[in-house]
Protein backbone atom coordinates (compact mmCIF):
# COMPACT_ATOMS: atom_id res chain seq x y z
CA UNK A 1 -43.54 -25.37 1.78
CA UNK A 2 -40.57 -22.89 2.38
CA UNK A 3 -38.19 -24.27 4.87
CA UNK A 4 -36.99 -21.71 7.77
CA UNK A 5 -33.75 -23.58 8.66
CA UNK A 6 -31.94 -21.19 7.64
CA UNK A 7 -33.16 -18.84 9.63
CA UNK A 8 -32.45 -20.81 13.02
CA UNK A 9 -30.83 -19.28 16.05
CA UNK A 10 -27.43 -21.38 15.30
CA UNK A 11 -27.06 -19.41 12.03
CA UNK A 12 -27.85 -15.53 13.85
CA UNK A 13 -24.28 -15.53 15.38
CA UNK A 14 -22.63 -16.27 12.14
CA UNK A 15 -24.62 -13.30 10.41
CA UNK A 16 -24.08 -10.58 13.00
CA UNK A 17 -20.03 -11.34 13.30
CA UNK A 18 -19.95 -11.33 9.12
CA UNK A 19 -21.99 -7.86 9.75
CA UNK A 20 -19.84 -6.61 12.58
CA UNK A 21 -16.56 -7.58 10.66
CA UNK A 22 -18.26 -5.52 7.25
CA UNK A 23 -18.58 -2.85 9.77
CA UNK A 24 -15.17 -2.71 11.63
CA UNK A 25 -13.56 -3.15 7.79
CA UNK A 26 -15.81 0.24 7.21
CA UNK A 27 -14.72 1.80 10.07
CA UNK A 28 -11.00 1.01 9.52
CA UNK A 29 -10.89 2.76 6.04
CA UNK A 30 -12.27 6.03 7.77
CA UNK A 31 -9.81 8.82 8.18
CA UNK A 32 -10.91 9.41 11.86
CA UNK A 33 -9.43 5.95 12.53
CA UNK A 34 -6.68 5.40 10.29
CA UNK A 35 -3.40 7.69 10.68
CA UNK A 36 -1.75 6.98 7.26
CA UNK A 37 -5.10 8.15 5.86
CA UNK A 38 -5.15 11.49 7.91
CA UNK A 39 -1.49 11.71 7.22
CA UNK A 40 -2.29 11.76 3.36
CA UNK A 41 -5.73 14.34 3.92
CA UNK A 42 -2.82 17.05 5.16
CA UNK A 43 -0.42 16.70 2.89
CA UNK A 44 -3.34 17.07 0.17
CA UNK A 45 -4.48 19.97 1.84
CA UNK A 46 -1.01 21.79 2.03
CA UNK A 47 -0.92 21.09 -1.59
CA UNK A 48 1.74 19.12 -3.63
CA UNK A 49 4.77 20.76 -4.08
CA UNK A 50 7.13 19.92 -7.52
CA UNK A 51 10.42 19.29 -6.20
CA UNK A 52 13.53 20.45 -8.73
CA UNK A 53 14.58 16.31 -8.50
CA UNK A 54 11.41 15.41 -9.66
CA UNK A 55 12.11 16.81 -12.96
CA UNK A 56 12.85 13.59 -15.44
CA UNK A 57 10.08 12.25 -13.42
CA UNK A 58 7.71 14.53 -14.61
CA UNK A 59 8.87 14.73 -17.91
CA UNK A 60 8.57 10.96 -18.66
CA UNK A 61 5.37 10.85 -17.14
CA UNK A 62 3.81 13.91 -19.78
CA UNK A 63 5.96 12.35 -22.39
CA UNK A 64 3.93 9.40 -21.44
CA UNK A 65 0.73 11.53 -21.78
CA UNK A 66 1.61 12.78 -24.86
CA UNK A 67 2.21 9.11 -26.72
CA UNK A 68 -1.61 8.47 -24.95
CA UNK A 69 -2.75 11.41 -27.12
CA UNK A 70 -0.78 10.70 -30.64
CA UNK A 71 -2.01 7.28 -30.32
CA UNK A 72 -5.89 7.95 -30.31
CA UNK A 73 -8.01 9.46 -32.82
CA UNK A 74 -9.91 12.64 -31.81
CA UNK A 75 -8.05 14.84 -29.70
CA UNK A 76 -8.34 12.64 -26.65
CA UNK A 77 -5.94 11.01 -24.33
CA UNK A 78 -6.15 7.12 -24.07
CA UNK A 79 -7.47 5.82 -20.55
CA UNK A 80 -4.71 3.26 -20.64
CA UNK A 81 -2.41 0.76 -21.93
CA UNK A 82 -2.45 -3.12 -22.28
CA UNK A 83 0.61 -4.52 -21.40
CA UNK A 84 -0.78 -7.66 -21.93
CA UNK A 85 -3.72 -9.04 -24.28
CA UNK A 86 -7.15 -7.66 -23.51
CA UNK A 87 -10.30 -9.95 -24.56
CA UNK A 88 -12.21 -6.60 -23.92
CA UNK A 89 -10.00 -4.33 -26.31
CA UNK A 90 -8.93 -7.41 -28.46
CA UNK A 91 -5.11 -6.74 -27.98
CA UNK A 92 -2.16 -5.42 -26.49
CA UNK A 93 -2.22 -1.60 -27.25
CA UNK A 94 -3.62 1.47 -26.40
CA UNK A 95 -6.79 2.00 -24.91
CA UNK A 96 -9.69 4.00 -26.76
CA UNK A 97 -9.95 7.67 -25.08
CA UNK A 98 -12.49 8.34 -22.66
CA UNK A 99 -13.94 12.07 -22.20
CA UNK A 100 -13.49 11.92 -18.47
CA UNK A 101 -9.95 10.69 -18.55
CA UNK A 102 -9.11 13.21 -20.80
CA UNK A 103 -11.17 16.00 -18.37
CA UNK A 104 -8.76 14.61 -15.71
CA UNK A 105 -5.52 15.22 -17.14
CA UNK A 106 -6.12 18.93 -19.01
CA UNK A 107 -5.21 20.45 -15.16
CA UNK A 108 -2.61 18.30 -14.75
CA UNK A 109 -1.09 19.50 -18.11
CA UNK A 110 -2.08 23.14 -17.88
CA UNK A 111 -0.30 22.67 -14.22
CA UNK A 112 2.45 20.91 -15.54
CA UNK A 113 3.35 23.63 -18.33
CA UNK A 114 4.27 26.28 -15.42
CA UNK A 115 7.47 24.22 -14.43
């Protein structure tokens, strides 16, 4: 015989503030409701403009995309790097590429070869 203990009137309360606190958490991660979030949807939609200080920024950070691609085989860009030893890819090194990481990036380049 199943027991319905569980589903006694002390435990309802419990549920519906665990539900209502999933909710609000919901809720809370909406743009509508959080400012730094709206904040970031305008500056995204005014579009990201490369500052002349960003320069050696930007060039580390392709430099950095370009050791990702000499360090794969194929022609694709490595999804990452292991600072630390990975069970999954059995060391500390570069990630195998991934097609979509590499789809990601090609903009980003082909943007990144105007300045």
């Amino acid at each position: 015989m199943v027991s319905t203990t569980d589903q006694s009137p002390r435990n309802l309360p419990d549920r519906v503030a665990a539900s209502l606190a999933a909710r609000w958490r919901t809720l809370l991660a909406s743009p509508l409701l959080n400012p730094s979030g709206r904040a970031e949807e305008r500056r995204e939609r005014a579009g990201h403009a490369v500052s002349s200080e960003h320069g050696p920024h930007l060039r580390e950070a392709i430099g950095w995309l370009e050791r990702a691609q000499d360090a794969v085989e194929g022609g694709g860009i490595a999804r990452g790097y292991n600072i630390m030893y990975s069970k999954y890819f059995r060391g500390r090194s570069w990630q195998p590429a991934y097609p979509e990481t590499t789809g990601y990036i090609i903009p980003t380049l082909l943007e990144a070869a105007v300045y």
